[in-house]
N, C-alpha and C. Protein backbone atom coordinates (compact mmCIF):
# COMPACT_ATOMS: atom_id res chain seq x y z
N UNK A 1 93.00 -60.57 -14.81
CA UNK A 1 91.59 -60.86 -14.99
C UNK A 1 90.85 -60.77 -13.67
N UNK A 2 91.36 -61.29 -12.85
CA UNK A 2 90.78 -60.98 -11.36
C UNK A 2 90.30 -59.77 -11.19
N UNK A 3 92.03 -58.50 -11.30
CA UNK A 3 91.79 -57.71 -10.40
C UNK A 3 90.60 -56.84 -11.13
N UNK A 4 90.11 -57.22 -12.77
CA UNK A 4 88.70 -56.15 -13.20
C UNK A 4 88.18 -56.47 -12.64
N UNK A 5 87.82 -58.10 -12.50
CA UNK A 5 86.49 -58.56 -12.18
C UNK A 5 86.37 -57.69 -10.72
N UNK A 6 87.19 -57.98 -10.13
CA UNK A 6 86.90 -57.31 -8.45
C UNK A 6 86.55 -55.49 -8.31
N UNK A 7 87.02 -54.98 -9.51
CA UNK A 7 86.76 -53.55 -9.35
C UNK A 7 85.60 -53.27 -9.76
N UNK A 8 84.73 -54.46 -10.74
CA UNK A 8 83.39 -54.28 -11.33
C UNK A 8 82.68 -54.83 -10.19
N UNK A 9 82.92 -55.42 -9.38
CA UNK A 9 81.59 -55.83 -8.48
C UNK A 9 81.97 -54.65 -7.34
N UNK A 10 82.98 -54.10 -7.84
CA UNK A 10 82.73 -52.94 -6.30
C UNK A 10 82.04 -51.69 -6.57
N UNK A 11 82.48 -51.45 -8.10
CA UNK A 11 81.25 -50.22 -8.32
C UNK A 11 79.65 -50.84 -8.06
N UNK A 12 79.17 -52.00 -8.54
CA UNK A 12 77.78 -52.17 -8.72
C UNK A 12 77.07 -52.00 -7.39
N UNK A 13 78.14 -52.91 -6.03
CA UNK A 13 77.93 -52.83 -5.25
C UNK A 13 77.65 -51.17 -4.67
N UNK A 14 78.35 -50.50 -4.39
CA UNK A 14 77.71 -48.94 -4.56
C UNK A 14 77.17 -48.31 -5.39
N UNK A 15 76.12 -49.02 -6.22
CA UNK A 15 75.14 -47.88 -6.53
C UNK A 15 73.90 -48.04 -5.77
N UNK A 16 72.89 -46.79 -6.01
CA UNK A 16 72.03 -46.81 -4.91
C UNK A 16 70.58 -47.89 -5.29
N UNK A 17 70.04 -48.17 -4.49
CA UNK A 17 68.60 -49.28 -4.81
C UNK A 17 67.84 -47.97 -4.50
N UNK A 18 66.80 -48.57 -5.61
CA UNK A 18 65.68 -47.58 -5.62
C UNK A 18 64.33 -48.21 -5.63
N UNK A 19 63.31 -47.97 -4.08
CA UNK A 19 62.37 -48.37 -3.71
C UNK A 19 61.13 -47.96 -4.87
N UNK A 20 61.14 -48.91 -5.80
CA UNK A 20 59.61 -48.33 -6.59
C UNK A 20 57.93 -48.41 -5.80
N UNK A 21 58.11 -48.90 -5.18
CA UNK A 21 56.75 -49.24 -4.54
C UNK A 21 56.60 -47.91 -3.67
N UNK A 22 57.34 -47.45 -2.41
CA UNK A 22 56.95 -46.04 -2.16
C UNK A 22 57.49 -45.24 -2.53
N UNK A 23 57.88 -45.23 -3.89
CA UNK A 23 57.57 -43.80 -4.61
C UNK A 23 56.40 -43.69 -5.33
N UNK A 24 55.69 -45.33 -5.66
CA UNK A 24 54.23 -45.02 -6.41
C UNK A 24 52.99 -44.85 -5.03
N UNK A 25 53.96 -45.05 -3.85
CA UNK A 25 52.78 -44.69 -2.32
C UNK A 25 52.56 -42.92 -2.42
N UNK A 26 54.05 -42.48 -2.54
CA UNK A 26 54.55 -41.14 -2.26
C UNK A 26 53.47 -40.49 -3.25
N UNK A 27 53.75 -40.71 -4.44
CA UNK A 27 52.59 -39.98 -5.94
C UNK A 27 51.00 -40.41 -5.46
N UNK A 28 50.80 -41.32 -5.21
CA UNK A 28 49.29 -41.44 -4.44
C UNK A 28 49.06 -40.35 -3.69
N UNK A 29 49.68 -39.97 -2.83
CA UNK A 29 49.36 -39.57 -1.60
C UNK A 29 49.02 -38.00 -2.07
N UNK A 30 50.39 -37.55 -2.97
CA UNK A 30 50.58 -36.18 -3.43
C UNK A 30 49.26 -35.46 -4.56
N UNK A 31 49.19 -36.88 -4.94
CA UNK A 31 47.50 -36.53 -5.94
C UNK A 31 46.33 -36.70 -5.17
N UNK A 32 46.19 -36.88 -3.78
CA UNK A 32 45.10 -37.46 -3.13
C UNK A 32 44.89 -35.58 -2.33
N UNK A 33 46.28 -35.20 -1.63
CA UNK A 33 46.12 -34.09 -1.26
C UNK A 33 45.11 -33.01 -1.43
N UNK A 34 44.85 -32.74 -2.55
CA UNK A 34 44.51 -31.09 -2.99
C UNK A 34 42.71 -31.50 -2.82
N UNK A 35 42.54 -33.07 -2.99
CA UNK A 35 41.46 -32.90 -2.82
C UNK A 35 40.58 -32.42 -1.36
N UNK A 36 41.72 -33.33 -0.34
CA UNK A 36 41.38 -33.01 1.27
C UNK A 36 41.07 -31.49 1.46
N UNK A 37 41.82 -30.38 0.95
CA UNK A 37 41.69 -29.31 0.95
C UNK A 37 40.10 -28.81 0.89
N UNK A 38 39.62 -28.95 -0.10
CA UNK A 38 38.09 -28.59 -0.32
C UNK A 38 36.91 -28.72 0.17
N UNK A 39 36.72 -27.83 1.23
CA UNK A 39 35.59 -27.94 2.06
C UNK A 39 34.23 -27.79 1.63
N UNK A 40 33.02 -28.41 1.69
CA UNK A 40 32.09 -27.73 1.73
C UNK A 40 31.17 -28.15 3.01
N UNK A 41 29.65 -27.71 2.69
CA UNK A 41 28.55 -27.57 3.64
C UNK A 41 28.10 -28.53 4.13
N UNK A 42 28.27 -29.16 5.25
CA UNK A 42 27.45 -30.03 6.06
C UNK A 42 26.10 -29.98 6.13
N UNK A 43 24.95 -31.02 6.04
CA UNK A 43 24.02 -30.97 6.02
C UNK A 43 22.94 -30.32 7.10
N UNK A 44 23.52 -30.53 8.32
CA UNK A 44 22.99 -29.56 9.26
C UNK A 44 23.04 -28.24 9.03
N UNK A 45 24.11 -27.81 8.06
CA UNK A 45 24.61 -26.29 8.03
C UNK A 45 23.20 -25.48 6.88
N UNK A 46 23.71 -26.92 6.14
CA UNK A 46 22.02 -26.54 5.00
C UNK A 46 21.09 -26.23 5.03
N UNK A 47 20.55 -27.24 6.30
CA UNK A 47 18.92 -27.11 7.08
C UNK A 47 18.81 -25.70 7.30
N UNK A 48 19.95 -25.54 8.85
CA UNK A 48 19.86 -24.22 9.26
C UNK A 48 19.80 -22.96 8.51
N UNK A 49 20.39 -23.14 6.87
CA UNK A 49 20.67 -21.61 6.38
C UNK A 49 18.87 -21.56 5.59
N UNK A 50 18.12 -22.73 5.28
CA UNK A 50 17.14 -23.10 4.97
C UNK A 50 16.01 -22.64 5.74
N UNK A 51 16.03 -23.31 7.11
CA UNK A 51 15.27 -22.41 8.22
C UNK A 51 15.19 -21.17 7.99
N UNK A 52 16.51 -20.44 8.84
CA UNK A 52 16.23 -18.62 8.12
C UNK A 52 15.42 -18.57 7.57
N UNK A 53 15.89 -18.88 6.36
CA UNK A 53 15.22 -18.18 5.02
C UNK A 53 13.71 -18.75 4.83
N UNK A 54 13.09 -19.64 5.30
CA UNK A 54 11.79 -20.03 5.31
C UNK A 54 11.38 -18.43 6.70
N UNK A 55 11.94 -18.54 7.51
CA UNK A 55 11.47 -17.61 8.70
C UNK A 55 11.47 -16.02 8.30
N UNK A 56 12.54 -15.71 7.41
CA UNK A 56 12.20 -14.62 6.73
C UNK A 56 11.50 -14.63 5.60
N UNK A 57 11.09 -15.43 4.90
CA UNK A 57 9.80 -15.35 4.03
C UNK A 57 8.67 -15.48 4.41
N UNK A 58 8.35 -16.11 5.93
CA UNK A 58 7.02 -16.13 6.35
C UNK A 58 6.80 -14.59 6.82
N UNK A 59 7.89 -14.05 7.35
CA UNK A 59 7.51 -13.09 8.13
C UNK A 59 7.56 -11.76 7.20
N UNK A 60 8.09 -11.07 5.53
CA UNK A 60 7.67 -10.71 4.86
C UNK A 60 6.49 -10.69 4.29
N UNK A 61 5.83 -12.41 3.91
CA UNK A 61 4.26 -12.92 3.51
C UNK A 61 3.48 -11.91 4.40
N UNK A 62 3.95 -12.34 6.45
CA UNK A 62 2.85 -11.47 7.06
C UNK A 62 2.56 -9.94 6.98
N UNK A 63 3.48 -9.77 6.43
CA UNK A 63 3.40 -7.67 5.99
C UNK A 63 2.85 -7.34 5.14
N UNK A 64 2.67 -8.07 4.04
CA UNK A 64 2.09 -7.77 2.83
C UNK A 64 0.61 -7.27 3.18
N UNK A 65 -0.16 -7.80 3.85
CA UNK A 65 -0.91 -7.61 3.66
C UNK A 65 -1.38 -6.16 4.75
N UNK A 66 -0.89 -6.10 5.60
CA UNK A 66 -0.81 -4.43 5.94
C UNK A 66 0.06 -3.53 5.30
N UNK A 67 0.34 -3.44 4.48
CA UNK A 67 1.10 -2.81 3.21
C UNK A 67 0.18 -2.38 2.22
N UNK A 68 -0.58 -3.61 1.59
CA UNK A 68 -1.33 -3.25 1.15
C UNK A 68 -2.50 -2.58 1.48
N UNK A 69 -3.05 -2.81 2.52
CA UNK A 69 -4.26 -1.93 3.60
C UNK A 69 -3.58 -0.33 3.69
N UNK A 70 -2.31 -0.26 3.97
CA UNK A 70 -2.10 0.83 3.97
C UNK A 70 -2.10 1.82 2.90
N UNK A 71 -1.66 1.26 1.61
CA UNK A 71 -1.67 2.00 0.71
C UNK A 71 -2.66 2.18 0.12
N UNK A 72 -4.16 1.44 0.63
CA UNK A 72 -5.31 1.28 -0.04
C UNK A 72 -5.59 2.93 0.66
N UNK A 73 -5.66 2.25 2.15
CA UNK A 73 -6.42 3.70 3.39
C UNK A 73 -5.63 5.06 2.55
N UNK A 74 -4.31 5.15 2.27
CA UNK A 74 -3.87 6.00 1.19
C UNK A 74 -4.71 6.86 0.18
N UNK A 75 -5.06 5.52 -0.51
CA UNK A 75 -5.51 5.72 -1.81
C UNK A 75 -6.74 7.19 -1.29
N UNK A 76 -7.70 6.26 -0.82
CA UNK A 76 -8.75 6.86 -0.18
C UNK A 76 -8.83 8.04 0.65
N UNK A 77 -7.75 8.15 1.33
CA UNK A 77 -7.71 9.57 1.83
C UNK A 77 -7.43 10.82 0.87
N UNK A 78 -6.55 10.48 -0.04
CA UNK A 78 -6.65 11.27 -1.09
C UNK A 78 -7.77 11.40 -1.80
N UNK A 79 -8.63 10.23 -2.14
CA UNK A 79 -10.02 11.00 -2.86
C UNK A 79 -10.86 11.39 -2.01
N UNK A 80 -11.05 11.18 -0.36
CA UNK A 80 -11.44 11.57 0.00
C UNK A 80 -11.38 13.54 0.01
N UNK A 81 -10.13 13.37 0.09
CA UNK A 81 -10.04 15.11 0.37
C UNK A 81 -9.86 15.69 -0.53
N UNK A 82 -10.39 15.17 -1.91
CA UNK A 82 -10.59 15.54 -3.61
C UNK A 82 -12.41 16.11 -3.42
N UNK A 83 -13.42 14.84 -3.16
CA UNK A 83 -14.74 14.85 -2.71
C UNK A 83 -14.70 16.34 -1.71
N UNK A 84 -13.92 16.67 -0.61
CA UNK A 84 -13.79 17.42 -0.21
C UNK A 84 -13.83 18.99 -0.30
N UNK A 85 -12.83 19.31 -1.82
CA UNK A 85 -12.48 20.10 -2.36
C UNK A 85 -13.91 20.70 -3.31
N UNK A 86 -14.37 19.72 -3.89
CA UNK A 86 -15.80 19.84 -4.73
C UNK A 86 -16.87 20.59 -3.56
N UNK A 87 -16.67 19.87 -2.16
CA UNK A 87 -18.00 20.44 -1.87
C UNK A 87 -17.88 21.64 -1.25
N UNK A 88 -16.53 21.58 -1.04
CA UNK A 88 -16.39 23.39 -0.77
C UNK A 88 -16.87 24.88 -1.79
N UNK A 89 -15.78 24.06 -3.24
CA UNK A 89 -16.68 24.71 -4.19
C UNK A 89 -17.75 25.31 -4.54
N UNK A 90 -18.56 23.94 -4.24
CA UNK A 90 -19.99 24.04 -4.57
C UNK A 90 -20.49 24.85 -3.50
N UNK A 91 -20.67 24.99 -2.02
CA UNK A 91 -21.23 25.60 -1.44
C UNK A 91 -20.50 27.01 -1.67
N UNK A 92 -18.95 27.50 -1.89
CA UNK A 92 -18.97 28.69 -2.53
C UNK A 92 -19.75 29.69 -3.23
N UNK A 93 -19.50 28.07 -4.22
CA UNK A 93 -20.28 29.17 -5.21
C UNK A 93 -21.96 29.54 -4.68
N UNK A 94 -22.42 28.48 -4.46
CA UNK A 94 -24.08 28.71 -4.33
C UNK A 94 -24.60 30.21 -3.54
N UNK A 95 -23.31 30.56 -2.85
CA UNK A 95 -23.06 32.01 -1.74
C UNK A 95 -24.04 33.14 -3.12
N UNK A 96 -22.68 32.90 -4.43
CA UNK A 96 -23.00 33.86 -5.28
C UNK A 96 -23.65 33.60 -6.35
N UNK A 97 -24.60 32.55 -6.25
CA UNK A 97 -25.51 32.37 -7.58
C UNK A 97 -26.61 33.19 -7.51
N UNK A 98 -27.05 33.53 -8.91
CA UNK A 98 -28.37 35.01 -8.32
C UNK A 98 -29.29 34.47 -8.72
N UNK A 99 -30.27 35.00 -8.42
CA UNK A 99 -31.86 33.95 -8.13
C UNK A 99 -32.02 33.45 -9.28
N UNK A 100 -32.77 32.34 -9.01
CA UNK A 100 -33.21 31.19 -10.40
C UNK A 100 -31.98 30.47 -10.87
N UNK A 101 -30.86 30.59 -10.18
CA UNK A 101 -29.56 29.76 -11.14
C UNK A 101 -29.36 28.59 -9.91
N UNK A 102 -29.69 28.50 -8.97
CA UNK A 102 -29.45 27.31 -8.14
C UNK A 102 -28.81 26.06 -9.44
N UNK A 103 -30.03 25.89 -10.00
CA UNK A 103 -29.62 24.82 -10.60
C UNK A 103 -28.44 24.81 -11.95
N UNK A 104 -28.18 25.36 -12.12
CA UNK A 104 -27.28 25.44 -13.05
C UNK A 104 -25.74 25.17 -12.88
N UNK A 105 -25.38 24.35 -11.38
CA UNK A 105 -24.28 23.99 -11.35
C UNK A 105 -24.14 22.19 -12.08
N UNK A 106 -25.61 22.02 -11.96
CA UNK A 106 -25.86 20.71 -13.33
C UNK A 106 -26.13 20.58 -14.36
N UNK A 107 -25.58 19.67 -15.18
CA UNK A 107 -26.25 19.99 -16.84
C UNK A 107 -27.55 20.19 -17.10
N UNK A 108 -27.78 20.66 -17.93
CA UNK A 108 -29.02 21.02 -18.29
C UNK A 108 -29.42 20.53 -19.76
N UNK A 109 -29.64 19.84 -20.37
CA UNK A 109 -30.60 19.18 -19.29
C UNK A 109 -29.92 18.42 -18.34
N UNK A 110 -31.00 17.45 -17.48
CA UNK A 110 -29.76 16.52 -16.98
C UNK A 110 -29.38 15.57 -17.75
N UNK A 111 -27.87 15.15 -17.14
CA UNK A 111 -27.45 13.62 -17.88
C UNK A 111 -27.86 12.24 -16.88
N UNK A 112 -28.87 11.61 -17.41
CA UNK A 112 -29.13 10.27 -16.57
C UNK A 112 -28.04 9.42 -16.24
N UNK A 113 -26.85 9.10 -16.71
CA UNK A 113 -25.84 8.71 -17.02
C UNK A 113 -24.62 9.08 -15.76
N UNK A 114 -24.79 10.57 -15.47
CA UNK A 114 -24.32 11.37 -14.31
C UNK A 114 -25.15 12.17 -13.51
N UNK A 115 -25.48 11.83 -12.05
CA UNK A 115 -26.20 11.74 -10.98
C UNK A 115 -25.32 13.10 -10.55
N UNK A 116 -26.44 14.31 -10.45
CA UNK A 116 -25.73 15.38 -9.81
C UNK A 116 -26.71 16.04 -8.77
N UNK A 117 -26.58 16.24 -7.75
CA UNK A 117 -27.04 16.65 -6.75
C UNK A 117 -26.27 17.71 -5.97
N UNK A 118 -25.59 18.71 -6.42
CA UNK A 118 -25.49 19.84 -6.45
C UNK A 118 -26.45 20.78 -6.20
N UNK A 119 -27.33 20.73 -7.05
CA UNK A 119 -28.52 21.91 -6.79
C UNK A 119 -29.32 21.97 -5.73
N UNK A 120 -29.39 20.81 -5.07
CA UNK A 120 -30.30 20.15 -4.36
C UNK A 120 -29.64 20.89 -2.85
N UNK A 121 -28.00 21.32 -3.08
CA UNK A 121 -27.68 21.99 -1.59
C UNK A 121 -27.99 23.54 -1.45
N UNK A 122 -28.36 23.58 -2.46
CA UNK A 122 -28.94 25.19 -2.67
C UNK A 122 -29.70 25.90 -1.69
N UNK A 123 -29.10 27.16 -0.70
CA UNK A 123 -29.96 27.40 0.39
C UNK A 123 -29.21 26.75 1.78
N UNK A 124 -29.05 25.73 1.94
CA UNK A 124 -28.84 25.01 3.09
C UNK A 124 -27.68 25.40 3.78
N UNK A 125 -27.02 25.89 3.44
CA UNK A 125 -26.26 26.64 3.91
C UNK A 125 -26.51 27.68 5.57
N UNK A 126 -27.56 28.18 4.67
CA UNK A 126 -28.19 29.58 5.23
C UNK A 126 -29.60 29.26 6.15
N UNK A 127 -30.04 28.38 5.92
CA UNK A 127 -31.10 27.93 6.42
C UNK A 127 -30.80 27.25 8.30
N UNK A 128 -31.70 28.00 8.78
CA UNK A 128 -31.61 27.85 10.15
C UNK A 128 -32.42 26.64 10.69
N UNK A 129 -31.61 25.83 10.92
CA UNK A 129 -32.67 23.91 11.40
C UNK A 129 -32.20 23.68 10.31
N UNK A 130 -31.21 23.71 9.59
CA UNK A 130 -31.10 22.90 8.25
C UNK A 130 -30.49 21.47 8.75
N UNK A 131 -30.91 20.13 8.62
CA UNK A 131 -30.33 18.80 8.93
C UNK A 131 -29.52 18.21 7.96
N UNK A 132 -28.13 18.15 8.74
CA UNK A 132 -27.16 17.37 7.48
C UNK A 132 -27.75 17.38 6.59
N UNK A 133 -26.84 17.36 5.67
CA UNK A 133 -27.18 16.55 3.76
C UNK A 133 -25.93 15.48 4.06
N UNK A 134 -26.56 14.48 3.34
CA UNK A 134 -25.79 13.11 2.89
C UNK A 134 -25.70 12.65 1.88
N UNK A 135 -24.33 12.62 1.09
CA UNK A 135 -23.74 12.37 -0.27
C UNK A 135 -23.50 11.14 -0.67
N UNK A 136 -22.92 10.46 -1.61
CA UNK A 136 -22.59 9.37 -1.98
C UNK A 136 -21.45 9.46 -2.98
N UNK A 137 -20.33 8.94 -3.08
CA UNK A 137 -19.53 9.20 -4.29
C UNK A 137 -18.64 8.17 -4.85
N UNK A 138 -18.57 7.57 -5.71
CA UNK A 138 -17.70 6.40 -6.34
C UNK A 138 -16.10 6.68 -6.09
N UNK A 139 -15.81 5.31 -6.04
CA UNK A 139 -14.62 5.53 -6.48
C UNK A 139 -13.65 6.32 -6.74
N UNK A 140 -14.20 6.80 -8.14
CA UNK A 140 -13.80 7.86 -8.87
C UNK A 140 -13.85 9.37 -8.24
N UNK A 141 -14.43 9.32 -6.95
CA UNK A 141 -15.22 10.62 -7.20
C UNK A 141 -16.07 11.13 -7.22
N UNK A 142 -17.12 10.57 -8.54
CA UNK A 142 -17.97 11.20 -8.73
C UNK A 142 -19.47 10.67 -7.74
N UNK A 143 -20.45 11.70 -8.11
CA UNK A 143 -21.74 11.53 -7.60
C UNK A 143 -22.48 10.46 -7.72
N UNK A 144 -23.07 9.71 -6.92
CA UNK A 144 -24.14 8.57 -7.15
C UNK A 144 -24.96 8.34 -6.06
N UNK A 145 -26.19 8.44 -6.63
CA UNK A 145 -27.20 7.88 -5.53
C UNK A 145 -27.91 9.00 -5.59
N UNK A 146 -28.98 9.21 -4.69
CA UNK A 146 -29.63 10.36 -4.37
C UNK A 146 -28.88 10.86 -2.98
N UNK A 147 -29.50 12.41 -2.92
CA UNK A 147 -29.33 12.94 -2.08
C UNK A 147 -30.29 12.74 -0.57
N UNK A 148 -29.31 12.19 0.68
CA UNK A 148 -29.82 11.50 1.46
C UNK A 148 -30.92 10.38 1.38
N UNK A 149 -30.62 9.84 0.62
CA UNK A 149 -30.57 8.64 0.29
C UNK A 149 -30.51 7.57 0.99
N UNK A 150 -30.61 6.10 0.37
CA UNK A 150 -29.55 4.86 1.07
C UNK A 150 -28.11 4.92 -0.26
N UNK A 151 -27.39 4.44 0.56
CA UNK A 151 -25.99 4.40 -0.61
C UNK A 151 -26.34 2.84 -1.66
N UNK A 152 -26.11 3.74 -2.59
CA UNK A 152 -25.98 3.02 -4.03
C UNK A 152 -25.17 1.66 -4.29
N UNK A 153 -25.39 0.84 -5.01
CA UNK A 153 -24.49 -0.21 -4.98
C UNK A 153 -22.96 -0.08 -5.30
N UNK A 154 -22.39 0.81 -6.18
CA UNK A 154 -21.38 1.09 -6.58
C UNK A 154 -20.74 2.66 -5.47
N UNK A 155 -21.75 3.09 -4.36
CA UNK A 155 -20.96 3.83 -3.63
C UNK A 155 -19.57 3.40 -2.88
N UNK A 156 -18.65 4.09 -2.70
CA UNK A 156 -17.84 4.15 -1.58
C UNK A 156 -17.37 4.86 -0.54
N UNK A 157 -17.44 6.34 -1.04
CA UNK A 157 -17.93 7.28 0.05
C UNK A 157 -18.91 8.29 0.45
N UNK A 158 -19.30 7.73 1.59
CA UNK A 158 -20.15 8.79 2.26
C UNK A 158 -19.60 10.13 2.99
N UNK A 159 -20.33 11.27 2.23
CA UNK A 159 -19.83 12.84 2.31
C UNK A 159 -21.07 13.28 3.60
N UNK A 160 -21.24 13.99 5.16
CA UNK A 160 -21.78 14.21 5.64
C UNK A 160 -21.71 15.59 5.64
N UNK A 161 -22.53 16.66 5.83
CA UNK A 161 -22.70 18.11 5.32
C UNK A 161 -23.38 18.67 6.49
N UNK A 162 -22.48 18.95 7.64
CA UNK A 162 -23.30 19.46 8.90
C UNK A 162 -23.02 20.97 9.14
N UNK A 163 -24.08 21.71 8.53
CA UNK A 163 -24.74 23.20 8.62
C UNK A 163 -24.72 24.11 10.14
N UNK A 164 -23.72 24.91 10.12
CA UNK A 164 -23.85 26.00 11.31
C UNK A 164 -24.63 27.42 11.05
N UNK A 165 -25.55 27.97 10.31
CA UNK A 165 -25.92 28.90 9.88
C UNK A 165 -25.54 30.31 10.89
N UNK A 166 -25.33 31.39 9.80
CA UNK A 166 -24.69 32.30 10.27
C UNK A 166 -25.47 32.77 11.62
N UNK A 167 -24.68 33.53 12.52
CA UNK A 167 -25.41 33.21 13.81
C UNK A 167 -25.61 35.04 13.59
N UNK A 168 -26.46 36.18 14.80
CA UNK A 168 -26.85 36.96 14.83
C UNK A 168 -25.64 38.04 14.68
N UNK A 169 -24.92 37.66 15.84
CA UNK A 169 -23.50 38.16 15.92
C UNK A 169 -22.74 38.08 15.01
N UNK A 170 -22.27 37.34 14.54
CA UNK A 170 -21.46 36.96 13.31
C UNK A 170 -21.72 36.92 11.38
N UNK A 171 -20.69 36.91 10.77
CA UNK A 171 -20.70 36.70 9.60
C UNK A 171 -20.64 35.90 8.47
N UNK A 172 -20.08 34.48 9.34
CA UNK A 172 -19.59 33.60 8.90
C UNK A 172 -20.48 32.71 8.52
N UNK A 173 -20.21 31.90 8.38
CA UNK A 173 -21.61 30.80 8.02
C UNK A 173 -21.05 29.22 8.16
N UNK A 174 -20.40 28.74 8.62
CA UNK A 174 -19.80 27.35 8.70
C UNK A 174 -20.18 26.14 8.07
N UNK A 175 -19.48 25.19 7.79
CA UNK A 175 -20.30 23.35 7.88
C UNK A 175 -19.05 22.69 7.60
N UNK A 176 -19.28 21.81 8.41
CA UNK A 176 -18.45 20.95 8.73
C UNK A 176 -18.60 19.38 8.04
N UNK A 177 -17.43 18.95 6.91
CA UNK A 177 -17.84 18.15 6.40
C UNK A 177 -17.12 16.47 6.57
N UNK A 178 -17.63 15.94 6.30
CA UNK A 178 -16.89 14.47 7.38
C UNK A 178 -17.25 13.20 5.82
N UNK A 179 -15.93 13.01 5.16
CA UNK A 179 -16.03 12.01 4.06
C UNK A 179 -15.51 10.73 4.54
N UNK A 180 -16.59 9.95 4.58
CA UNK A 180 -15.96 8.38 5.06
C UNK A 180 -15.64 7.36 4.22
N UNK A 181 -15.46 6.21 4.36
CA UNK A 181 -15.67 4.93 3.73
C UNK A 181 -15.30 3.92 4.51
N UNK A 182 -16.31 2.75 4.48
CA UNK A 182 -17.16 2.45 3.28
C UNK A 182 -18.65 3.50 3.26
N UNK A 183 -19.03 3.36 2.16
CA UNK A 183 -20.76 4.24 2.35
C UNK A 183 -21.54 3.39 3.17
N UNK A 184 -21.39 2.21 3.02
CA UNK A 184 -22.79 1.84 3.86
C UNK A 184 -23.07 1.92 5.30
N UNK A 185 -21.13 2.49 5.73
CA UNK A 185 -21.22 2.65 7.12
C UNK A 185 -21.56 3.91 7.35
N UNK A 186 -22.49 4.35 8.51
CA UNK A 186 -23.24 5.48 8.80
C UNK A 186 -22.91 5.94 10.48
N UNK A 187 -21.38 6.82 10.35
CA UNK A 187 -20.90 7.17 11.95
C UNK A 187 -22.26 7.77 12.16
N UNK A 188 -23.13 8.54 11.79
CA UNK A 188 -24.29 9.08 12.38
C UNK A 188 -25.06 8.22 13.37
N UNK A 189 -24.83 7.06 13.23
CA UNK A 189 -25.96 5.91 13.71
C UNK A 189 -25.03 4.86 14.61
N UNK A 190 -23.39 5.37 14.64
CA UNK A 190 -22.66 4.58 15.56
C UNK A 190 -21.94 3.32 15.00
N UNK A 191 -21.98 4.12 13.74
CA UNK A 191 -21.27 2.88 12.66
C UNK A 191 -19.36 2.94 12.94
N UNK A 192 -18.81 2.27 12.33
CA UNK A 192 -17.52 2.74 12.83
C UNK A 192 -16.41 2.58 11.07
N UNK A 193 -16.47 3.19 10.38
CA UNK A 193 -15.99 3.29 9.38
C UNK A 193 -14.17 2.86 9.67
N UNK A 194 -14.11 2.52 8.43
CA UNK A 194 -12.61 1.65 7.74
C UNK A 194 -11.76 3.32 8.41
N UNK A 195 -12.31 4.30 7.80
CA UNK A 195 -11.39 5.63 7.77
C UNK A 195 -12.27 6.89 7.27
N UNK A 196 -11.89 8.18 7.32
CA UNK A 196 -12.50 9.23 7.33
C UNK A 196 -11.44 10.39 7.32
N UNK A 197 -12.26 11.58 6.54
CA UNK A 197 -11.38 12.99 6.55
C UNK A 197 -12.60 14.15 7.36
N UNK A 198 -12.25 14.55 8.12
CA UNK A 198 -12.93 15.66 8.53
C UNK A 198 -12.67 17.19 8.37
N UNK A 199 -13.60 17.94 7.83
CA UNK A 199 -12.80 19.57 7.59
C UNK A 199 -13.47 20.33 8.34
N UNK A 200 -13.91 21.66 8.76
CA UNK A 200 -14.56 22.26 8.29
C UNK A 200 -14.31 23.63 7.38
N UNK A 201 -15.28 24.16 6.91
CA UNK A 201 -15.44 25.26 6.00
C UNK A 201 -15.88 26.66 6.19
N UNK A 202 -15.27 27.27 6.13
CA UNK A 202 -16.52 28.54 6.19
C UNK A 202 -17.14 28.67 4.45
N UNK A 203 -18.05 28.97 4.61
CA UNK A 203 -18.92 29.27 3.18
C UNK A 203 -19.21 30.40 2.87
N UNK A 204 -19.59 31.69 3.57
CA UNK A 204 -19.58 32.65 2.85
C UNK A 204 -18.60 33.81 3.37
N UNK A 205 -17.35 33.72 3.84
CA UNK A 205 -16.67 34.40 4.57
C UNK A 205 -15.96 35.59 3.70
């Protein structure tokens, strides 16, 4: 009876003790891990990426608006050198209109509605002391106002029509035409216009 009893307290005695307390430290620690891993943005880091981007939106805001100026002066140079194209035309043709048709590059009757002053350059061309003619033209283009005139409320460009008449020697007949805007500015008088197209023409060459 002894000698079991003594062989049972010698196994118990070697088995191993098992620390429960740090193995529930150990599992803490191992679930706490993955979070340390995950970095993000410090608040200074925020400001700063914030800044930038306020500094590049102010400084886009300031372009806009020469962007738009530019594509306006655009716009305008193109109708300018549309206005252009017309008055070449017109003094073309007037070379070969045969007597009594001056006027017939306007409706006939006229339209109150559309302001044409076409006929009105009839001659001037050819005429020796002839003084500028001064146009007016919308927007669009078209004619408004009288001829040398003051500009109309709805003008925007002023067309200037400066006459070289054919000289003794020569054949040619010149004028030189200068489309500005705005109309109410008058380079004749030392005005200084937004922008301008200058050509000149020969007319009966």
């Amino acid at each position: 009876m002894n000698a079991f009893s003594d062989s049972t307290n010698t196994v118990n005695e070697a088995a191993p003790k098992v620390d429960v307390s740090s193995a529930v430290d150990q599992n803490a620690r191992n679930m706490k891990s993955p979070g340390r891993q995950v970095a993000g943005f410090s608040l200074v880091e925020v400001t700063l990426a914030l800044g930038v981007a306020a500094i590049c939106l102010i400084a886009m805001l300031g372009l806009m608006p020469t962007s738009l100026n530019t594509q306006q002066n655009s716009v305008r140079q193109t109708s300018a050198n549309q206005i252009i194209s017309q008055i070449y035309s017109v003094l073309r043709a007037d070379v070969r209109l045969p007597p009594g048709q001056a006027n017939k590059v306007c409706p006939d009757p006229p339209d109150p509605n559309v302001p044409c002053n076409w006929g009105a350059l009839h001659g001037h061309w050819l005429t020796v002391g002839q003084p500028p003619d001064t146009m007016y033209f919308t927007n669009e283009g078209q004619q408004t106002g009288n001829l040398n005139g003051d500009p109309p409320a709805d003008a925007v460009f002023r067309a200037k029509i400066t006459y070289v008449p054919v000289p003794p020697t020569a054949s040619t007949s010149v004028a030189k035409v200068v489309v500005s805007w705005p109309a109410p500015v008058d380079p004749g008088n030392g005005g200084v216009p937004l922008g301008s197209v200058t050509t000149t023409i020969a007319v009966n060459r």
